[in-house]
PDB file of N, CA and C in Angstrom:
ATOM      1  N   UNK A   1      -4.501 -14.748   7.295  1.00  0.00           N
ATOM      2  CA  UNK A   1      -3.079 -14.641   7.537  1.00  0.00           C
ATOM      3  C   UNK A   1      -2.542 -13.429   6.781  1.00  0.00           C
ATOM      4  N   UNK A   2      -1.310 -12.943   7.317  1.00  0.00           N
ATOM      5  CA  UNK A   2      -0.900 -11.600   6.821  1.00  0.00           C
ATOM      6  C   UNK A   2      -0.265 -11.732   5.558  1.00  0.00           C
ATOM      7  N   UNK A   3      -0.691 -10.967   4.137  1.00  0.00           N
ATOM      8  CA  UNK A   3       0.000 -10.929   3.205  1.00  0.00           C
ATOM      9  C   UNK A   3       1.040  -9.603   2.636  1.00  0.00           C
ATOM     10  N   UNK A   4       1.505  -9.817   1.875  1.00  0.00           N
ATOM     11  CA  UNK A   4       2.163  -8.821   1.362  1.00  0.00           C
ATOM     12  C   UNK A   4       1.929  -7.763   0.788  1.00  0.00           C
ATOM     13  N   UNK A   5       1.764  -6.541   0.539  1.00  0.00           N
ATOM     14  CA  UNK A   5       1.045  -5.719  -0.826  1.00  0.00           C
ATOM     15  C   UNK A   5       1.980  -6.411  -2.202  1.00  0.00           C
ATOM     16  N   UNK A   6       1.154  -6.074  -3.283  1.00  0.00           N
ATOM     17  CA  UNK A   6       1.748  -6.047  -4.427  1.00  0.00           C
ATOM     18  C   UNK A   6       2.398  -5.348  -4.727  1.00  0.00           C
ATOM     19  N   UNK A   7       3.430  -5.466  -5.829  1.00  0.00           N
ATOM     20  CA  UNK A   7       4.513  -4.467  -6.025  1.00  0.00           C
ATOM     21  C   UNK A   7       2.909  -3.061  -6.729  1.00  0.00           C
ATOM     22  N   UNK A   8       2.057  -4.093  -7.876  1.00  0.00           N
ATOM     23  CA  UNK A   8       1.180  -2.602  -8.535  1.00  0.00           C
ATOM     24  C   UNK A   8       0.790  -1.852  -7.541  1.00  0.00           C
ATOM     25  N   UNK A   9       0.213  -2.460  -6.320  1.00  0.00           N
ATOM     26  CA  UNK A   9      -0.470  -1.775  -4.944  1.00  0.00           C
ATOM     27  C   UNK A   9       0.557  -1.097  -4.866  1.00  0.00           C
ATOM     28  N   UNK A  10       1.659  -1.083  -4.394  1.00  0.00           N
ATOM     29  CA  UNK A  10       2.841   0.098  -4.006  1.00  0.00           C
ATOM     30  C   UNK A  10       3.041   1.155  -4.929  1.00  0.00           C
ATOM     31  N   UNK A  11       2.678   0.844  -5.993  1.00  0.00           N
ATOM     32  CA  UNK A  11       2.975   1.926  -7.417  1.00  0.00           C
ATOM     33  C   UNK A  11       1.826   2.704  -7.623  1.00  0.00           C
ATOM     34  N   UNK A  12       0.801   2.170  -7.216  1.00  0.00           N
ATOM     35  CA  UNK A  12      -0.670   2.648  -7.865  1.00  0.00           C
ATOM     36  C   UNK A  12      -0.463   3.728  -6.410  1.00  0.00           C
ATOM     37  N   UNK A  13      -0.667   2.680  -5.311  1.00  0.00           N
ATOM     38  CA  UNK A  13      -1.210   4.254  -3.938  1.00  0.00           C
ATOM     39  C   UNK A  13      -0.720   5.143  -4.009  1.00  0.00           C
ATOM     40  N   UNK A  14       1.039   4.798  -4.397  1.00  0.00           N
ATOM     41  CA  UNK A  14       1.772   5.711  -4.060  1.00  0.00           C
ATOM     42  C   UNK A  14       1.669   7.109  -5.234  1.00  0.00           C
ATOM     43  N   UNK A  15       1.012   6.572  -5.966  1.00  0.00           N
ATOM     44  CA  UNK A  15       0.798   7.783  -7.334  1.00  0.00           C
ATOM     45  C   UNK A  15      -0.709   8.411  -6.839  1.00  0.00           C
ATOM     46  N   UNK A  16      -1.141   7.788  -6.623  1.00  0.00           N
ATOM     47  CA  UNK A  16      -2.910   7.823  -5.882  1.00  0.00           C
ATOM     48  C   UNK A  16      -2.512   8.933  -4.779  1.00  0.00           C
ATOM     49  N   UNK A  17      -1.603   8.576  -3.624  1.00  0.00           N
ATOM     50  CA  UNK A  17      -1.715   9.542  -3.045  1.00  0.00           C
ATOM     51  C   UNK A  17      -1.475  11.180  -3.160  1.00  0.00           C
ATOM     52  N   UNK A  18      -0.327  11.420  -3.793  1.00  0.00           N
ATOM     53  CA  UNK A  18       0.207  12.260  -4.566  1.00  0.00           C
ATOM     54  C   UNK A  18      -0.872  12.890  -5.165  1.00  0.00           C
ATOM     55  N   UNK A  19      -1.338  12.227  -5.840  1.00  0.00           N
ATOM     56  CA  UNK A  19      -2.821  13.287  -6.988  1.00  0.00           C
ATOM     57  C   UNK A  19      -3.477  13.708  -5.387  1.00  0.00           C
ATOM     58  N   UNK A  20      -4.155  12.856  -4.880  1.00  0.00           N
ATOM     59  CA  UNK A  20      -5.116  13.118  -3.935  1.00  0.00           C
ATOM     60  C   UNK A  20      -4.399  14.413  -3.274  1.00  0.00           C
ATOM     61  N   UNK A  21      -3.050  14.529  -2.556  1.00  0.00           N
ATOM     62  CA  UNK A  21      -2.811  15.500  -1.752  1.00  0.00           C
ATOM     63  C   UNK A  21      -2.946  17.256  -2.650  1.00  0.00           C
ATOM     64  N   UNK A  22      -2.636  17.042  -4.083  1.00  0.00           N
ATOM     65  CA  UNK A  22      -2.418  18.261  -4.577  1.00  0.00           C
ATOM     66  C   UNK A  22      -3.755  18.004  -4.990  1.00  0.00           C
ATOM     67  N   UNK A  23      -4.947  17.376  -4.885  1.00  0.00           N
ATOM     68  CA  UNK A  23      -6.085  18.126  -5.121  1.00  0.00           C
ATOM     69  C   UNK A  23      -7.083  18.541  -3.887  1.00  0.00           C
ATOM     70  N   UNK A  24      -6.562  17.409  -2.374  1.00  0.00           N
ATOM     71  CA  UNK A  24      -6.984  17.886  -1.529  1.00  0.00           C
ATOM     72  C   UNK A  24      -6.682  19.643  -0.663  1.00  0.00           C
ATOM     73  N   UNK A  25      -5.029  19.889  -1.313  1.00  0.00           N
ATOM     74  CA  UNK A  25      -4.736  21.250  -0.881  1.00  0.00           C
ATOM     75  C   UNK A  25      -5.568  22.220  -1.913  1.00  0.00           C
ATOM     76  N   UNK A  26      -5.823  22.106  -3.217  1.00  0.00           N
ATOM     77  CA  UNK A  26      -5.668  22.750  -4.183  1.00  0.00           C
ATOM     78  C   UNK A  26      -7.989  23.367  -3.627  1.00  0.00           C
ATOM     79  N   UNK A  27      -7.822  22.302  -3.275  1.00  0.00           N
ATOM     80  CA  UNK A  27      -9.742  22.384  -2.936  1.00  0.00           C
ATOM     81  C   UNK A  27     -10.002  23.355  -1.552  1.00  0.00           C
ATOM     82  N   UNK A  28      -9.457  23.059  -0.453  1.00  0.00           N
ATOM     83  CA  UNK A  28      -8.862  23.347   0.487  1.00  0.00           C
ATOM     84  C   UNK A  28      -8.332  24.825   0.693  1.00  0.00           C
ATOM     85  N   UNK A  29      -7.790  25.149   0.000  1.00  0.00           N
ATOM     86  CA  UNK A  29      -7.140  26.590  -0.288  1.00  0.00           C
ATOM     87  C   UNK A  29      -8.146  27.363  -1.580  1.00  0.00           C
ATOM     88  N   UNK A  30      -9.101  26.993  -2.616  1.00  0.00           N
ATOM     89  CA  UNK A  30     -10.193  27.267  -2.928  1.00  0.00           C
ATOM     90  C   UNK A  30     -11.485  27.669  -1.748  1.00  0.00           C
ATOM     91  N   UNK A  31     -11.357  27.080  -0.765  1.00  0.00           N
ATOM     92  CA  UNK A  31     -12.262  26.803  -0.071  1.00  0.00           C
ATOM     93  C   UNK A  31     -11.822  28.330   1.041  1.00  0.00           C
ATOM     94  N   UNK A  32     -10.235  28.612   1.204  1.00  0.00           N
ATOM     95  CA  UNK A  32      -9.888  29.997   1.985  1.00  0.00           C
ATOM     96  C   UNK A  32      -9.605  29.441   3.370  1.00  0.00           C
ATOM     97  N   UNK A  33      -9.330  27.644   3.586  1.00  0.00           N
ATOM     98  CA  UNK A  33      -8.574  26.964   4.612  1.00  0.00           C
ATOM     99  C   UNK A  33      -7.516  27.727   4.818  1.00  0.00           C
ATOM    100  N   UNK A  34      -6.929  28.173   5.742  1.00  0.00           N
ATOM    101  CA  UNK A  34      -5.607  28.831   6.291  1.00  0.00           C
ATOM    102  C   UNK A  34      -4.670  27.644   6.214  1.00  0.00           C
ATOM    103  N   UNK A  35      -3.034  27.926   5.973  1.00  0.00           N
ATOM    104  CA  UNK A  35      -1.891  26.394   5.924  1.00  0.00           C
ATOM    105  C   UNK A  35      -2.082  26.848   7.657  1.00  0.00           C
ATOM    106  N   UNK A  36      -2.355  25.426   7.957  1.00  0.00           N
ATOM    107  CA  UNK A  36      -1.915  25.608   9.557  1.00  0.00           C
ATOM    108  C   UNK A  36      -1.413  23.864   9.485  1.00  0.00           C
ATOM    109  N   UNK A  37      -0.856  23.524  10.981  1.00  0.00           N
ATOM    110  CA  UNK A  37      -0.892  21.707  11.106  1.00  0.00           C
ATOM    111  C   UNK A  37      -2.327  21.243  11.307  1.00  0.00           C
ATOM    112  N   UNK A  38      -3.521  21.685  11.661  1.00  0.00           N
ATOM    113  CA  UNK A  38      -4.455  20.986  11.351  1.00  0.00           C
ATOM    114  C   UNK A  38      -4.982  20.657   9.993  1.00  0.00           C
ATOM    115  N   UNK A  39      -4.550  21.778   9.226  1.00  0.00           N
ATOM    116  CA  UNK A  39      -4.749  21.586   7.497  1.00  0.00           C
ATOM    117  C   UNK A  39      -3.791  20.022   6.802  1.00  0.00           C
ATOM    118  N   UNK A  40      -3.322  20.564   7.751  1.00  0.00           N
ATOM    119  CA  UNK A  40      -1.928  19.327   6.608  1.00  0.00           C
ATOM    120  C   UNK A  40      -2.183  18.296   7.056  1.00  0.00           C
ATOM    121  N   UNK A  41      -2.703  18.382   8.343  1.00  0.00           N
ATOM    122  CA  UNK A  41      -2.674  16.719   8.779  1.00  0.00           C
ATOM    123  C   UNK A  41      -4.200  16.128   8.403  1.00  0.00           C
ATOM    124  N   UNK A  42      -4.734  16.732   8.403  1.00  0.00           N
ATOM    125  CA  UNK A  42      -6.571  16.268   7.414  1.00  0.00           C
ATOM    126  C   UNK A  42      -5.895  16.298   6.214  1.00  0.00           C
ATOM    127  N   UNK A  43      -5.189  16.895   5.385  1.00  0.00           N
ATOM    128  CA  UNK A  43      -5.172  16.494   3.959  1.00  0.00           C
ATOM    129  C   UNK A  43      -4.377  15.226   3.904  1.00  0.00           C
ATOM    130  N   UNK A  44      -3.618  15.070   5.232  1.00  0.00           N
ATOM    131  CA  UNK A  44      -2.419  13.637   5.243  1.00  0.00           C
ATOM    132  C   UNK A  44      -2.977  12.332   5.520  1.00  0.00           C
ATOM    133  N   UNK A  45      -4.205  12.434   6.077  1.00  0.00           N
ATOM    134  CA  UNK A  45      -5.403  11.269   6.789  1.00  0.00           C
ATOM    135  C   UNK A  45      -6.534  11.536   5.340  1.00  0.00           C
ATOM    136  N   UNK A  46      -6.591  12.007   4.511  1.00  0.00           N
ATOM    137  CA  UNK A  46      -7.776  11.734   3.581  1.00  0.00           C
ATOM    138  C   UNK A  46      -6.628  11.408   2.565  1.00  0.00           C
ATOM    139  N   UNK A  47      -5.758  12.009   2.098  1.00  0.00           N
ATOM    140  CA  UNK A  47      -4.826  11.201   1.015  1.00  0.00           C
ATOM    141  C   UNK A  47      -4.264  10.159   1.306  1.00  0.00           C
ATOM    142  N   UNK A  48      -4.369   9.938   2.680  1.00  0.00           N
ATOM    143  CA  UNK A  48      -3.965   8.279   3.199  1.00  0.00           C
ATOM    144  C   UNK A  48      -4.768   7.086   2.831  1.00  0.00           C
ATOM    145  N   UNK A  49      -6.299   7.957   3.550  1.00  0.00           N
ATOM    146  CA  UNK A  49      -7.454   6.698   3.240  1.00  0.00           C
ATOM    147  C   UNK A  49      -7.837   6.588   1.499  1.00  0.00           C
ATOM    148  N   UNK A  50      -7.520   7.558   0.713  1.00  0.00           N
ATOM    149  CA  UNK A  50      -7.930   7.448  -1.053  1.00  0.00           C
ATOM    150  C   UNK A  50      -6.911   6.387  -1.355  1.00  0.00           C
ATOM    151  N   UNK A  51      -5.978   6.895  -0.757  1.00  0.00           N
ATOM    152  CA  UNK A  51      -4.377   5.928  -1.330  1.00  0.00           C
ATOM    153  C   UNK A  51      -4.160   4.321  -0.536  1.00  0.00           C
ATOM    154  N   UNK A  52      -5.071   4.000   0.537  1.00  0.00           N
ATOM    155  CA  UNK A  52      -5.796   2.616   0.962  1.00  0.00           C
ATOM    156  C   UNK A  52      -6.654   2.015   0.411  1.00  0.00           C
ATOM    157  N   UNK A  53      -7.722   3.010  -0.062  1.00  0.00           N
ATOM    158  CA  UNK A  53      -8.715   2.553  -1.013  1.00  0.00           C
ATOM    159  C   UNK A  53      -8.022   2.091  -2.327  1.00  0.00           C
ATOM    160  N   UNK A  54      -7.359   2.670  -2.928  1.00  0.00           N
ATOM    161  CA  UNK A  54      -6.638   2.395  -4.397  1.00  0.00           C
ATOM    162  C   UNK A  54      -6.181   0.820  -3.961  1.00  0.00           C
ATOM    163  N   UNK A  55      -4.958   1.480  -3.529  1.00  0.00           N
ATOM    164  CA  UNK A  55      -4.341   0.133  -2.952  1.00  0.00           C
ATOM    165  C   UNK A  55      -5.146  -1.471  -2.720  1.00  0.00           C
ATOM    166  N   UNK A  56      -5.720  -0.851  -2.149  1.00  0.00           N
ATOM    167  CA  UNK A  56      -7.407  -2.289  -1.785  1.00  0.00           C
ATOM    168  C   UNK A  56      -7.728  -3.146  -3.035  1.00  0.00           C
ATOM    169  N   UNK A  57      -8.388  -1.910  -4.016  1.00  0.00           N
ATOM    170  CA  UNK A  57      -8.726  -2.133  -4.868  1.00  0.00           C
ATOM    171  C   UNK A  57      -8.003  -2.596  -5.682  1.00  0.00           C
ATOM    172  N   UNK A  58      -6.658  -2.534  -6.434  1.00  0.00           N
ATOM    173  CA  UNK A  58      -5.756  -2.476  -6.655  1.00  0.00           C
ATOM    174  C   UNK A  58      -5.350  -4.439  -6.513  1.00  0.00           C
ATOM    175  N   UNK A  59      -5.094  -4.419  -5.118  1.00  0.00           N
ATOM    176  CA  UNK A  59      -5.176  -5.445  -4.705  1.00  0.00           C
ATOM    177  C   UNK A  59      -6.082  -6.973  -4.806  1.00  0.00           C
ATOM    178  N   UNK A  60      -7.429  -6.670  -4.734  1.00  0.00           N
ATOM    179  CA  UNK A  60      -8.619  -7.206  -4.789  1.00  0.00           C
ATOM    180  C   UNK A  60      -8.739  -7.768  -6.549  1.00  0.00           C
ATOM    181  N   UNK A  61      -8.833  -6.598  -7.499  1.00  0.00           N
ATOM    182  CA  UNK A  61      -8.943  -6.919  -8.773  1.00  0.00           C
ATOM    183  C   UNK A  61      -7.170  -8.112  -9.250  1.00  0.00           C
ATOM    184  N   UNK A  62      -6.469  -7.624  -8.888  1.00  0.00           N
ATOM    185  CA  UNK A  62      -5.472  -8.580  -9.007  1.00  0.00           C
ATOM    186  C   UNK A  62      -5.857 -10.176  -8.458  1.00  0.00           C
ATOM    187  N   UNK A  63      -6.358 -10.448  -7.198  1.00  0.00           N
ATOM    188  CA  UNK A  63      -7.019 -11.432  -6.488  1.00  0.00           C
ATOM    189  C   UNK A  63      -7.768 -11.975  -7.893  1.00  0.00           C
ATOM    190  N   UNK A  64      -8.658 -11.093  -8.412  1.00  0.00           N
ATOM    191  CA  UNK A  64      -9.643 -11.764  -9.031  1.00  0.00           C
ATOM    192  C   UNK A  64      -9.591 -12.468 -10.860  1.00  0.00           C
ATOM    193  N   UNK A  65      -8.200 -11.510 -10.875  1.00  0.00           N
ATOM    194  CA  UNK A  65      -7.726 -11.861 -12.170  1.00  0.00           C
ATOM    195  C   UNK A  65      -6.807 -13.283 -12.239  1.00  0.00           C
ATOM    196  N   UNK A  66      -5.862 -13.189 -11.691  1.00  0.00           N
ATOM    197  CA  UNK A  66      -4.588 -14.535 -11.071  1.00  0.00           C
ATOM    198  C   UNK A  66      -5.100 -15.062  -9.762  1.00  0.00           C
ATOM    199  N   UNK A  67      -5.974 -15.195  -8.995  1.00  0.00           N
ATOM    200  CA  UNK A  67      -6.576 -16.343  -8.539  1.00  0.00           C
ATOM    201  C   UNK A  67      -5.806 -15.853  -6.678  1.00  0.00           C
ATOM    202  N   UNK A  68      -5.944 -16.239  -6.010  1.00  0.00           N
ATOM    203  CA  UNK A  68      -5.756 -15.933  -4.518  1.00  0.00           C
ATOM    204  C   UNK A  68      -3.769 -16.278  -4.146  1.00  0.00           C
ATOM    205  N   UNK A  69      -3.625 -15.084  -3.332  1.00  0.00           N
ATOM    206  CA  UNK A  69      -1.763 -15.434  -3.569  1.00  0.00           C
ATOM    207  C   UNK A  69      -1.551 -15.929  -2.363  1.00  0.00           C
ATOM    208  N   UNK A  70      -0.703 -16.833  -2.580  1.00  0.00           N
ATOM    209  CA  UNK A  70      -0.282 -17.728  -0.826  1.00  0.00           C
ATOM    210  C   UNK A  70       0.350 -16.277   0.216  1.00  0.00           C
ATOM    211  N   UNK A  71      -0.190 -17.051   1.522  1.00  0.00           N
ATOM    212  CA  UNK A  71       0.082 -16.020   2.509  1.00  0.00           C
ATOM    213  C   UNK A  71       1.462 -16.315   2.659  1.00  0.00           C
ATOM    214  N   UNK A  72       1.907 -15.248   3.626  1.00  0.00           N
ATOM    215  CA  UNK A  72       2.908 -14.942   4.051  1.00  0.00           C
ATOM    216  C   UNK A  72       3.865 -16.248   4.942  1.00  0.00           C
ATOM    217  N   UNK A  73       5.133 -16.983   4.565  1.00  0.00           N
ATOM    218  CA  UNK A  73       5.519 -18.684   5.409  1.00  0.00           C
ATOM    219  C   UNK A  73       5.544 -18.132   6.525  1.00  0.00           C
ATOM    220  N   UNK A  74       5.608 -19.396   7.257  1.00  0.00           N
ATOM    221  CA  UNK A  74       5.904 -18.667   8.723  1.00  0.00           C
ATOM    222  C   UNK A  74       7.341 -18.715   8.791  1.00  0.00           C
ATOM    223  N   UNK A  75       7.806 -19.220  10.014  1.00  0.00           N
ATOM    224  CA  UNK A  75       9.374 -19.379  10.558  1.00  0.00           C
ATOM    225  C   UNK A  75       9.904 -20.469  10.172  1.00  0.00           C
ATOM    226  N   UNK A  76       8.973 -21.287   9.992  1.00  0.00           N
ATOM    227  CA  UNK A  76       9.190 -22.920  10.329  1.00  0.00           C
ATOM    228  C   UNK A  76       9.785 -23.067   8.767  1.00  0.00           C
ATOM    229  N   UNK A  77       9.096 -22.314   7.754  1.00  0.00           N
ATOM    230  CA  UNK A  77       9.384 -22.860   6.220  1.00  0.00           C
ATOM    231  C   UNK A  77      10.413 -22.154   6.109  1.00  0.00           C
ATOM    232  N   UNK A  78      11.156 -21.071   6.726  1.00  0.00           N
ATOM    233  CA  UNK A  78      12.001 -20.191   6.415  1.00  0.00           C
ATOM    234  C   UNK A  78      13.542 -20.993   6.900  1.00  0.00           C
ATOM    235  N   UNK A  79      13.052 -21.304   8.041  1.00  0.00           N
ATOM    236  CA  UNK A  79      14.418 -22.349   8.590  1.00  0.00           C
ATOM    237  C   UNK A  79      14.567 -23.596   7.970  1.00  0.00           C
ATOM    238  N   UNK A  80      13.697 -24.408   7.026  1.00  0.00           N
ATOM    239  CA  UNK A  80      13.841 -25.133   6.538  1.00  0.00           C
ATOM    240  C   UNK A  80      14.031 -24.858   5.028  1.00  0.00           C
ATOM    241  N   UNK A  81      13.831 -23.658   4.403  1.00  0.00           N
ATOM    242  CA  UNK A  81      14.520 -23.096   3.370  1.00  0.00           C
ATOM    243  C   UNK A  81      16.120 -22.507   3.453  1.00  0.00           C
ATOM    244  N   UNK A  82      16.385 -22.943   4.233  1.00  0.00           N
ATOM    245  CA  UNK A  82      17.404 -22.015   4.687  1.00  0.00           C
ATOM    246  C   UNK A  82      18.320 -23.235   4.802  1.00  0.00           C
ATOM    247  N   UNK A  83      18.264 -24.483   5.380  1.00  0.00           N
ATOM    248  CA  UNK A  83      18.629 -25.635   5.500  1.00  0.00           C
ATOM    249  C   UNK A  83      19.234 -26.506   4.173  1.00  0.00           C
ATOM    250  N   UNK A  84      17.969 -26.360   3.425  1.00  0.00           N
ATOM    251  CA  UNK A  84      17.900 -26.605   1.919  1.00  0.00           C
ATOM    252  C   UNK A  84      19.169 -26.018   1.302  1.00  0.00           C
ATOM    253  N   UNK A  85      19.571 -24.735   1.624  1.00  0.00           N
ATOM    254  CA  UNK A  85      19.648 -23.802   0.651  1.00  0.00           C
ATOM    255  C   UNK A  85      21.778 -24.115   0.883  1.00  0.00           C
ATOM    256  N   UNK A  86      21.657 -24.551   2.541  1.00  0.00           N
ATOM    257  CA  UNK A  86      22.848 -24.712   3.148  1.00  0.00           C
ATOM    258  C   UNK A  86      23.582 -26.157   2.737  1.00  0.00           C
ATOM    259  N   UNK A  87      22.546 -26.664   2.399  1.00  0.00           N
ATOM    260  CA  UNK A  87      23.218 -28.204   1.879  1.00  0.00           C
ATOM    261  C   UNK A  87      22.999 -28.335   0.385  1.00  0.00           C
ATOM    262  N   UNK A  88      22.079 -27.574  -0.248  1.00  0.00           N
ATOM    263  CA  UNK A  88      22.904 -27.700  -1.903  1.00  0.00           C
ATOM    264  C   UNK A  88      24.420 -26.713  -1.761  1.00  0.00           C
ATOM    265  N   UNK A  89      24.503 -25.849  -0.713  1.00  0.00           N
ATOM    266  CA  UNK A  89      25.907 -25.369  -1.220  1.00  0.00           C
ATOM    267  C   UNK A  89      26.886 -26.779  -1.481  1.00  0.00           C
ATOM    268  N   UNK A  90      27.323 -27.467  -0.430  1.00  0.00           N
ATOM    269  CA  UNK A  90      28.354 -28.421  -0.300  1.00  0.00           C
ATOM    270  C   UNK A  90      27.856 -29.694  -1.073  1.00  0.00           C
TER     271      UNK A  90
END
């Protein structure tokens, strides 16, 4: 069932990707790659997949530390949270 990322997963890729792109250009332009849109968009699909991998990982070791996180409610618990939530008002 579909879960959520973690807030660390959102913090970690998103720093993950960032390094990855300024070392994938920085290698890239060492290398005498011309800036064209095929350049940017290979450095945008490999700093994607490093910054999935993090994320994963990221994810996984959390799993293994605090134990497996409930999936995502469906509709059914949401309308009945919602019910709840309408009759402690009054």
């Amino acid at each position: 069932m579909f879960t959520l990322p973690s807030k660390w997963n959102l913090v970690i890729s998103t720093i993950v990707f960032v390094i990855a792109v300024w070392y994938i250009r920085r290698y890239l332009e060492e290398q005498g790659i011309p800036k064209s849109m095929t350049r940017g968009l290979l450095v945008f699909i490999l700093a994607y997949m490093v910054s999935w991998g993090a994320g994963t990982a990221v994810d996984w070791l959390q799993e293994k530390v605090e134990g497996p996180q409930p999936a995502a409610q469906t509709s059914d618990d949401l309308l009945r949270l919602m019910k709840e939530v309408e009759q402690a008002r009054h």
